[in-house]
N, C-alpha and C. Protein backbone atom coordinates (compact mmCIF):
# COMPACT_ATOMS: atom_id res chain seq x y z
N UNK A 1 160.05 168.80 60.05
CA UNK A 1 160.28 168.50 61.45
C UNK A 1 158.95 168.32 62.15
N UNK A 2 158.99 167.61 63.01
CA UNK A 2 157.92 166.97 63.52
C UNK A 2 157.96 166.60 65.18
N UNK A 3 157.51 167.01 66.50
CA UNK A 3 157.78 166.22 67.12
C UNK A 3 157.46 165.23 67.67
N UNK A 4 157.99 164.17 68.19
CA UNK A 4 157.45 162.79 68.62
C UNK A 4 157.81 162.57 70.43
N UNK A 5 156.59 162.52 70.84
CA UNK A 5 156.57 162.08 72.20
C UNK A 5 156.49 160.38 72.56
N UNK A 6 157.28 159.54 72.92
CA UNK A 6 157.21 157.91 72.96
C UNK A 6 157.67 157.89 74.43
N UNK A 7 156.71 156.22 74.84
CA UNK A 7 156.88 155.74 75.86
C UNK A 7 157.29 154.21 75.78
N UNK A 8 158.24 153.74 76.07
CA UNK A 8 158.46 152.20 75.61
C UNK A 8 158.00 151.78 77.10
N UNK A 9 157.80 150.57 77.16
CA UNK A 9 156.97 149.81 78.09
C UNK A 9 158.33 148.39 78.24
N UNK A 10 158.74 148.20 79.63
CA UNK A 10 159.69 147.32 79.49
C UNK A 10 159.83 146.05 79.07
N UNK A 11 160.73 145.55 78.84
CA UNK A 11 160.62 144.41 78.57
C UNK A 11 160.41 142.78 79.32
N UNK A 12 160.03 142.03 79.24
CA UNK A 12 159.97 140.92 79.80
C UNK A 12 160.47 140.43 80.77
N UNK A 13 161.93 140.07 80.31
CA UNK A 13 162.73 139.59 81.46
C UNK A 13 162.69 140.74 82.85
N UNK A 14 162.10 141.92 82.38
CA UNK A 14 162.30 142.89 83.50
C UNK A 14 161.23 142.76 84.48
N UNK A 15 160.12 142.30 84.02
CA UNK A 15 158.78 142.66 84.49
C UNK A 15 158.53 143.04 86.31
N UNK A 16 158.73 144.29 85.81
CA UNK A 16 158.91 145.16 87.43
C UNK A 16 157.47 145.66 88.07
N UNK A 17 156.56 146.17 86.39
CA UNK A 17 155.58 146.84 86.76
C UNK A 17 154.29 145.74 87.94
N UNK A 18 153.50 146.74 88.45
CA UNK A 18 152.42 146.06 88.99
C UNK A 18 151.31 145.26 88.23
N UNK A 19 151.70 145.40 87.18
CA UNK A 19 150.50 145.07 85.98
C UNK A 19 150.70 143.65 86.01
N UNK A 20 152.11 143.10 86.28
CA UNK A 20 152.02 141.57 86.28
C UNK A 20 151.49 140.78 87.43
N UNK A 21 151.48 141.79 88.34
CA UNK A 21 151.20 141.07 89.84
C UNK A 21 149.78 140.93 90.59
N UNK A 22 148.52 142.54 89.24
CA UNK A 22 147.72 142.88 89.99
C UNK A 22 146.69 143.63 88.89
N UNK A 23 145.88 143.78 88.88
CA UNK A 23 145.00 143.95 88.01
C UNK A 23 144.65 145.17 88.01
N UNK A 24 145.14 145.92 86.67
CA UNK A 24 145.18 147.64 86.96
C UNK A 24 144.27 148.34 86.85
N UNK A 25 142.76 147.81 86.48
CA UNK A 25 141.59 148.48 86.63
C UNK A 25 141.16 148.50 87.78
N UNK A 26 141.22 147.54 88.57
CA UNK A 26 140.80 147.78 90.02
C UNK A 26 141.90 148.75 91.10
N UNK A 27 142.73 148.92 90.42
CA UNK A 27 144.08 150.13 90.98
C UNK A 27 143.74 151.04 91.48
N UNK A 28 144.01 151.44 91.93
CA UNK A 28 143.81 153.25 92.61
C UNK A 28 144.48 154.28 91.60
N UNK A 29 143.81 155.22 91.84
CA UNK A 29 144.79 156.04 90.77
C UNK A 29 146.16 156.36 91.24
N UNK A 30 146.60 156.53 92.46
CA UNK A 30 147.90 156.71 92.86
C UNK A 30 148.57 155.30 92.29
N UNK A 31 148.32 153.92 92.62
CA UNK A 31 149.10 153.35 92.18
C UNK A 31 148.79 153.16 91.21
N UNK A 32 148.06 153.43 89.85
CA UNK A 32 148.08 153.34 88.31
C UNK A 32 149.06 154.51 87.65
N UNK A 33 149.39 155.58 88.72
CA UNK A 33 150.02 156.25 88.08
C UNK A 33 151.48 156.18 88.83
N UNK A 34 151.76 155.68 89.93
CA UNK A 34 153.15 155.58 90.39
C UNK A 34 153.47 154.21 89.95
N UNK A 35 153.29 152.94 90.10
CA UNK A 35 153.59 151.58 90.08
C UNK A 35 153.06 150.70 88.80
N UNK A 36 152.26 151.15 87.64
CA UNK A 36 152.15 150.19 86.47
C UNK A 36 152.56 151.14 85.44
N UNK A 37 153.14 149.55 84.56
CA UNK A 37 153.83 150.53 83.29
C UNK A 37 154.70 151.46 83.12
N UNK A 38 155.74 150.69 83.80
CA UNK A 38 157.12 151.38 83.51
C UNK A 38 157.98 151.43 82.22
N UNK A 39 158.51 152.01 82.11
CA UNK A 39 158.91 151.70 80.75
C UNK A 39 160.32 153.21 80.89
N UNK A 40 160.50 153.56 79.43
CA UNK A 40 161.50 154.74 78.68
C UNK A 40 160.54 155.60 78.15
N UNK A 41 161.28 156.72 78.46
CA UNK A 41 160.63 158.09 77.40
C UNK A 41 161.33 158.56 76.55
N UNK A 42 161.67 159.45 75.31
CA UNK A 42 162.06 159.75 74.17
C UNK A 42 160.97 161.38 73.87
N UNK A 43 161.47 161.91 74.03
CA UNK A 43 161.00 163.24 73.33
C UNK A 43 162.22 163.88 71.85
N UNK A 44 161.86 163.63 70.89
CA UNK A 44 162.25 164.39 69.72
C UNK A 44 162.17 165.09 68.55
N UNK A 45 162.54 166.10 68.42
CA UNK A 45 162.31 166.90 67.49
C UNK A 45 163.53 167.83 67.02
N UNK A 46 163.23 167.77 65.73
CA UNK A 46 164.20 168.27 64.64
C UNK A 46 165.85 167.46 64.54
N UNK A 47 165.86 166.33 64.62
CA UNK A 47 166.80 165.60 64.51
C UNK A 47 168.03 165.18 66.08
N UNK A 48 166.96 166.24 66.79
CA UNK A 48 167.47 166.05 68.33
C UNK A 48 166.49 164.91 69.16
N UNK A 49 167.12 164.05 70.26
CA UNK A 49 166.00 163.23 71.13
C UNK A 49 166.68 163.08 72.47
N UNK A 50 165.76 163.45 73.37
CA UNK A 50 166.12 163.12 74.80
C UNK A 50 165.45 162.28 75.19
N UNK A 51 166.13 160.77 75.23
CA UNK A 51 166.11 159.74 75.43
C UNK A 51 166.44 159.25 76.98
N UNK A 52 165.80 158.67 77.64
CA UNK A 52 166.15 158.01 78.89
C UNK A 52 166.46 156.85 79.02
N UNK A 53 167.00 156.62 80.23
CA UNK A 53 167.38 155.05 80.20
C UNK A 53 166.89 154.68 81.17
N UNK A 54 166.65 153.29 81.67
CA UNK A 54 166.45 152.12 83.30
C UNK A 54 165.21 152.12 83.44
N UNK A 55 164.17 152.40 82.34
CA UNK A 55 162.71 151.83 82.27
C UNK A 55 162.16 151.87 83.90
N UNK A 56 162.32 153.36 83.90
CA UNK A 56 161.68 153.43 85.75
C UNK A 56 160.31 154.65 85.70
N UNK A 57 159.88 154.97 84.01
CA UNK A 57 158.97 156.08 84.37
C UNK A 57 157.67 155.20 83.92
N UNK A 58 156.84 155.41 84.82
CA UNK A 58 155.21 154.96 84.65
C UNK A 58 154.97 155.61 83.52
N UNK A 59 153.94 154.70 82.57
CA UNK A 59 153.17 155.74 81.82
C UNK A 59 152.26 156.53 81.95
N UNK A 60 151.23 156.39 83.28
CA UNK A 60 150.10 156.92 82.97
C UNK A 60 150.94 158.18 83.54
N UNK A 61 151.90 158.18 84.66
CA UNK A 61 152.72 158.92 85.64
C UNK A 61 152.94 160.43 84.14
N UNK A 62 153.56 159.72 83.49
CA UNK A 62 153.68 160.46 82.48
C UNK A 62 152.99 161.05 81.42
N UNK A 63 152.36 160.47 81.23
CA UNK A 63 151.00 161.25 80.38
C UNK A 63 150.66 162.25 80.96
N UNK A 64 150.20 161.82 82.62
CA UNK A 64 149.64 162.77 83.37
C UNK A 64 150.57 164.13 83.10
N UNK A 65 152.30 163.80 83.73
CA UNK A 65 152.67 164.98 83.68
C UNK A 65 153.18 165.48 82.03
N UNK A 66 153.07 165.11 81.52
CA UNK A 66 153.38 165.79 80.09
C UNK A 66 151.84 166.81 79.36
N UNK A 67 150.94 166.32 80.01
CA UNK A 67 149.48 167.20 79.92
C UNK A 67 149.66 168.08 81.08
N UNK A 68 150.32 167.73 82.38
CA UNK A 68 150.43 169.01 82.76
C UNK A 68 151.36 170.06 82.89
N UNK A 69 152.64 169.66 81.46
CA UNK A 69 153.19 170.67 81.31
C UNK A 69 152.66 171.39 79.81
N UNK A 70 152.08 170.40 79.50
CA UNK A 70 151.16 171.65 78.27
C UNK A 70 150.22 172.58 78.99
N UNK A 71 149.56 172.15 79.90
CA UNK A 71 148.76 173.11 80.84
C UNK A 71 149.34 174.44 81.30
N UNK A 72 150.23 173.85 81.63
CA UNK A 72 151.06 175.25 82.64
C UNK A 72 151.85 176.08 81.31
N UNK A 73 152.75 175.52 80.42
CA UNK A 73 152.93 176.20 79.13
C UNK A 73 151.80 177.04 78.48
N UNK A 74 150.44 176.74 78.45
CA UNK A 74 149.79 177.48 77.50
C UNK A 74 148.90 178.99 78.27
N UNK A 75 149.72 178.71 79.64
CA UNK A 75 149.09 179.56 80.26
C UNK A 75 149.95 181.28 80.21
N UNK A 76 150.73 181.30 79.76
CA UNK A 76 152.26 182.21 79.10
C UNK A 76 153.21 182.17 79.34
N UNK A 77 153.81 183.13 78.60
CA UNK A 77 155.18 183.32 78.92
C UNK A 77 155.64 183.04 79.75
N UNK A 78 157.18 182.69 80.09
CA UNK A 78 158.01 182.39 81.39
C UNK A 78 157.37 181.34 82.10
N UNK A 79 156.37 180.75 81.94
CA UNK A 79 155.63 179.57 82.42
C UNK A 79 156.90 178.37 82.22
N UNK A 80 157.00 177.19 83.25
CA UNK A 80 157.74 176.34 83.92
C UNK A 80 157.34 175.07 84.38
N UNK A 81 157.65 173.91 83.66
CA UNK A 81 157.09 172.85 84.17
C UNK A 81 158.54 172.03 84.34
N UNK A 82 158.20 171.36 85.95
CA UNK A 82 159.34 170.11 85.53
C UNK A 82 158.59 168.61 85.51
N UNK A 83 159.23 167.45 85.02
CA UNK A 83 158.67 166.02 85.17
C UNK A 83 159.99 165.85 86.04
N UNK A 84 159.88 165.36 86.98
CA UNK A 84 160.94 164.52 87.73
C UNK A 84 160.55 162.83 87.86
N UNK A 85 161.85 161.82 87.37
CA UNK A 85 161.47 160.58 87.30
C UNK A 85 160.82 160.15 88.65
N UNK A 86 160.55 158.94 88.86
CA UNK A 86 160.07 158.33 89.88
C UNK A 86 161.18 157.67 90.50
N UNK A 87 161.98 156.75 89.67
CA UNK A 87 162.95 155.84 90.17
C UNK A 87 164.19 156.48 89.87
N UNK A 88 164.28 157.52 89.11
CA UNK A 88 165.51 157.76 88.90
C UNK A 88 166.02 159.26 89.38
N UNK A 89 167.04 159.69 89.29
CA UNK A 89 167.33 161.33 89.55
C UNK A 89 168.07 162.01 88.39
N UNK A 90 166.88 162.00 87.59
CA UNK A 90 166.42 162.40 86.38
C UNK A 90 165.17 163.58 86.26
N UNK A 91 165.15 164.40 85.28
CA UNK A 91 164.15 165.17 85.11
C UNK A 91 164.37 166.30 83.67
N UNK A 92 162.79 166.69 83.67
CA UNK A 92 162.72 166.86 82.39
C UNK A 92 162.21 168.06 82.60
N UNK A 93 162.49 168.72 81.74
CA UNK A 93 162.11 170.19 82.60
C UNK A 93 161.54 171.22 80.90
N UNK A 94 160.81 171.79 81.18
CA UNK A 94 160.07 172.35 79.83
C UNK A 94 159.55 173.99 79.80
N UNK A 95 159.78 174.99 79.57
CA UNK A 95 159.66 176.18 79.39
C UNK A 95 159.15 176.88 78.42
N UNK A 96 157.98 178.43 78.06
CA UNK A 96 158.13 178.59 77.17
C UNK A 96 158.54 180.56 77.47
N UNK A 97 158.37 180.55 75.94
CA UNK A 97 158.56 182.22 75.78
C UNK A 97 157.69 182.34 74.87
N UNK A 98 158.25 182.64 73.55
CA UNK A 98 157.36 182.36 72.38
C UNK A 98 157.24 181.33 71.71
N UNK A 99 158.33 180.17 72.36
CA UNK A 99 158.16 178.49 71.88
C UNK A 99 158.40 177.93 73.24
N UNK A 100 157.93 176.28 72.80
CA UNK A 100 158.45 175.33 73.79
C UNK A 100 159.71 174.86 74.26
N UNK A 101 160.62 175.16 75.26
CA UNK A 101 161.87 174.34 75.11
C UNK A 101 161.82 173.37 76.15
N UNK A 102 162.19 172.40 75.74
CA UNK A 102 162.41 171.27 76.52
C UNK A 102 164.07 170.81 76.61
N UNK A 103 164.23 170.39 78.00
CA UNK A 103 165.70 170.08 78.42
C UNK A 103 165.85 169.29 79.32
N UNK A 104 166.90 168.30 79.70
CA UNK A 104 166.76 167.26 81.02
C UNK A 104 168.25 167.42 81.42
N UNK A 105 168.45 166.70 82.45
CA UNK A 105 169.10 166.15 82.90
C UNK A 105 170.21 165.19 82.29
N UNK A 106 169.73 164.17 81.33
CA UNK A 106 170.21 163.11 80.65
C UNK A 106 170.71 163.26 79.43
N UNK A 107 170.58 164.41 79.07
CA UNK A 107 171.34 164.61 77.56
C UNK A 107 171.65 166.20 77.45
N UNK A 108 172.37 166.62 76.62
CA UNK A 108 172.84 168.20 75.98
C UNK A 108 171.99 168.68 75.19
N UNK A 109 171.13 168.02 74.92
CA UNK A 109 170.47 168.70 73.62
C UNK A 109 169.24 169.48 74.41
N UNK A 110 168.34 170.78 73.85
CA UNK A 110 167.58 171.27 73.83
C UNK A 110 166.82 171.61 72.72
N UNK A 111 165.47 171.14 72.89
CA UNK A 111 164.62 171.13 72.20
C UNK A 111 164.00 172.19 71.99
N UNK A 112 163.25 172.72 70.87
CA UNK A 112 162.49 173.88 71.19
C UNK A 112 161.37 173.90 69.83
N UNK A 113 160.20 173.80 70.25
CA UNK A 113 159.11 173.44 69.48
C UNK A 113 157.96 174.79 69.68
N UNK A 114 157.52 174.80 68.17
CA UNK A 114 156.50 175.81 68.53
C UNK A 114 154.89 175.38 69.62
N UNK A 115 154.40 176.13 70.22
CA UNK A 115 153.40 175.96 71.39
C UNK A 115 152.35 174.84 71.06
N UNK A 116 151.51 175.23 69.40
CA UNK A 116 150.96 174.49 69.18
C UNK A 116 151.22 173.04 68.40
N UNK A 117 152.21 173.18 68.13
CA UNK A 117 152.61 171.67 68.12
C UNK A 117 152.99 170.74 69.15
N UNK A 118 153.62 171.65 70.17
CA UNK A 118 153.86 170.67 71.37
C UNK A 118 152.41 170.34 72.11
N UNK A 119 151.38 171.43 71.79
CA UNK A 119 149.97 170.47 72.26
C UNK A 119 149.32 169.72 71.46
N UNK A 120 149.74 170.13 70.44
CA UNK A 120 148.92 168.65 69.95
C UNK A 120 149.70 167.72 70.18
N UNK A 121 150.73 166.97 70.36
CA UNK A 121 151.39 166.43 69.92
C UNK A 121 151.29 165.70 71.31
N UNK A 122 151.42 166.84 72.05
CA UNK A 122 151.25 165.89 73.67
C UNK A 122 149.84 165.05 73.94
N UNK A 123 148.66 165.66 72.99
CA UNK A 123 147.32 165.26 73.07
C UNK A 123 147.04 163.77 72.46
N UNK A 124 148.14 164.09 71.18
CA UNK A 124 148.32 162.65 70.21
C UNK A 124 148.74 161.54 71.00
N UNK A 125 150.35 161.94 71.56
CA UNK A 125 150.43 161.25 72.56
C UNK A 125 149.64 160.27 73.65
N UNK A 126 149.04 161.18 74.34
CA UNK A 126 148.34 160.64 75.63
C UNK A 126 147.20 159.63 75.36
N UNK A 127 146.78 160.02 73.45
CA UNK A 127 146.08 159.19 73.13
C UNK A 127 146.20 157.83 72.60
N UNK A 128 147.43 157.93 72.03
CA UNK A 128 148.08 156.40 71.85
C UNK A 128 148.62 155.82 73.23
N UNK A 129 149.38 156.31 73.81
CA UNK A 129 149.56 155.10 75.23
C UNK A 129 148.12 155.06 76.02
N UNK A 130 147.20 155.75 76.15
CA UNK A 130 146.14 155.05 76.75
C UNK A 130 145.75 154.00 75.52
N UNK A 131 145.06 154.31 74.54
CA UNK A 131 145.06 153.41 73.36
C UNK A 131 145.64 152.03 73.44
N UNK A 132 147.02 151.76 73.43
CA UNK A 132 147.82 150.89 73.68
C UNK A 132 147.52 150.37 74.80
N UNK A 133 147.27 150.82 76.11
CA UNK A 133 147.10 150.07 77.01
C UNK A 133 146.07 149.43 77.17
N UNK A 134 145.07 150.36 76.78
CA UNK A 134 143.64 149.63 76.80
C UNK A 134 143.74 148.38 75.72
N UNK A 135 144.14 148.17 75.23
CA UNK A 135 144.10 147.08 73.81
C UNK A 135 144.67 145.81 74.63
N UNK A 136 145.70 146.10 75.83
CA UNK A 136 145.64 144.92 76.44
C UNK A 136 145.05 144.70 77.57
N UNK A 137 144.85 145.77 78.17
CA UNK A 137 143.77 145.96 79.57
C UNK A 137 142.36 146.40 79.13
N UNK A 138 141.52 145.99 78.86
CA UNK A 138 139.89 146.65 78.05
C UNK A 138 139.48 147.52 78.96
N UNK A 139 139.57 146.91 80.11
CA UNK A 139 138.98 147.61 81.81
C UNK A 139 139.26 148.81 82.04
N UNK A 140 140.44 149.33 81.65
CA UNK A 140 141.20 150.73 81.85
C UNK A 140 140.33 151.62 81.59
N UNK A 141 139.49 151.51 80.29
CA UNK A 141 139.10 152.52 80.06
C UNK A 141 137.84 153.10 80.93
N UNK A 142 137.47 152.22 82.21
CA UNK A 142 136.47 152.85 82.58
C UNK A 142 137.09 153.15 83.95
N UNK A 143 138.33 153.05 83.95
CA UNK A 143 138.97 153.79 85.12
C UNK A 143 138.75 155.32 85.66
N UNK A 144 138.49 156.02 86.65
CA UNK A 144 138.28 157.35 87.13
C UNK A 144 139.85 157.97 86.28
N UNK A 145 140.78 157.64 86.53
CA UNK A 145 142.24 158.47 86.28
C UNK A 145 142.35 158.45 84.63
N UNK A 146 141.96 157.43 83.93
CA UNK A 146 142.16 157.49 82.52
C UNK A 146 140.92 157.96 82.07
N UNK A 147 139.74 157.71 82.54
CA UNK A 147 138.57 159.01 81.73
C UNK A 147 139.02 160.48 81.79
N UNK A 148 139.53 160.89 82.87
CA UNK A 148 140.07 162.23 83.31
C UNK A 148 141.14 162.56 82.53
N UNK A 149 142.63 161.72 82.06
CA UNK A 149 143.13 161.83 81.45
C UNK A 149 143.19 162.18 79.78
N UNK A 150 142.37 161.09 79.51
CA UNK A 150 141.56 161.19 78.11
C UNK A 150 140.44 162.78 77.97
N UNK A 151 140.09 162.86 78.83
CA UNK A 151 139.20 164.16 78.68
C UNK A 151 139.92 165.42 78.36
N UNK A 152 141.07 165.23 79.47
CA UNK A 152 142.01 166.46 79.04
C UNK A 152 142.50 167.10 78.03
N UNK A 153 142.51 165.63 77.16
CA UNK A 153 142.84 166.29 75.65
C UNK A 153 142.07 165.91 74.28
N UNK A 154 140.54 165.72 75.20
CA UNK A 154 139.52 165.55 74.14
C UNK A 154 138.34 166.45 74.61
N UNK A 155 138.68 167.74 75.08
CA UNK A 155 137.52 168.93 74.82
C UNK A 155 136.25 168.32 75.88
N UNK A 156 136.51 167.56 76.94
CA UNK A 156 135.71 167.00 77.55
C UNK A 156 135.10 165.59 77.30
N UNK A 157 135.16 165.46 76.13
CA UNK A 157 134.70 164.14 75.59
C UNK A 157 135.32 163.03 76.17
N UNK A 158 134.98 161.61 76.03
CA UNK A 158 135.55 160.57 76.31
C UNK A 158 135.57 159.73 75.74
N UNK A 159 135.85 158.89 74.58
CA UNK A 159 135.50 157.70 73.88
C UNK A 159 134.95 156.67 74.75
C-alpha cells in the first residue's frame, strides 16, 4: 500500500483557468493560487480514493493547502486540518492521532495513513505538479509563491 496524492488539470473544451487568458508568472500569488489551474483531486490509499468531481480546485491552491495540512499534522496529536474547495461545497478534512486520517465530504471512505508517509508523499506530490507546470510555464519557477512552495518541502533548498 502506497499513498497517491493527484491533481488532474482540466480539460480543453473546459478551459476555465486564468492560464489561458493571462500569463501566470506575472500573477500575483493570490491569483496563482485562487484562479490558475483548475483541475480534480484524488487522494488514495490502500485500495480506497477520494476522488472529486467539477474540476474547480486550483493546483497551486492545493499544494499550498495539502503542505499545510502536513504542517499542522506533524505538529501532534489531535492536530486538524481542513482543505475547503474554492468552487465547490466540498472539503477535505485530515486528522491525526498516531496516524493520518483523511475524510471529505464527497465520498464514505476514510483514509488513514501512517504520518511519515503522508509527508513524504505530500512533498512528492507538490513536487510533481510544480514540475508539471513548470514544463509548460518555464517562468513559474522564479515565481515568489512557487519558490516558497518548493522550499517547503525541500529543507529550504530550491532547484
Amino acid at each position: 500500500m502506497s499513498l497517491e496524492i493527484k491533481h488532474w488539470r482540466e480539460a480543453p473544451p473546459n478551459r476555465v483557468g486564468w492560464e489561458h487568458r493571462r500569463a501566470p508568472a506575472q500573477a500575483s500569488s493570490a491569483d496563482l493560487l485562487w484562479y490558475f489551474f483548475p483541475g480534480d483531486v484524488e487522494v488514495a490509499y490502500g485500495g480506497a480514493a477520494l476522488a472529486s468531481r467539477g474540476a474547480s480546485v486550483p493546483a497551486l491552491h492545493f499544494v499550498a493547502g495539502i503542505i499545510g495540512a502536513r504542517d499542522t499534522l506533524a505538529a501532534g496529536d489531535d492536530a486538524r486540518y481542513t482543505y475547503s474547495f474554492t468552487e465547490a461545497d466540498q472539503w477535505i478534512d485530515f486528522w491525526a492521532d498516531k496516524k493520518v486520517h483523511i475524510e471529505c465530504n464527497f465520498s464514505d471512505s476514510v483514509l488513514t495513513i501512517p504520518l511519515e508517509e503522508f509527508s513524504r508523499e505530500v512533498c512528492d506530490f507538490a513536487r510533481r505538479e510544480i514540475d508539471d507546470l513548470v514544463l509548460e510555464y518555464p517562468a513559474l519557477l522564479m515565481h515568489p509563491l512557487v519558490r516558497d512552495l518548493l522550499r517547503k518541502c525541500d529543507d529550504g533548498k530550491v532547484i
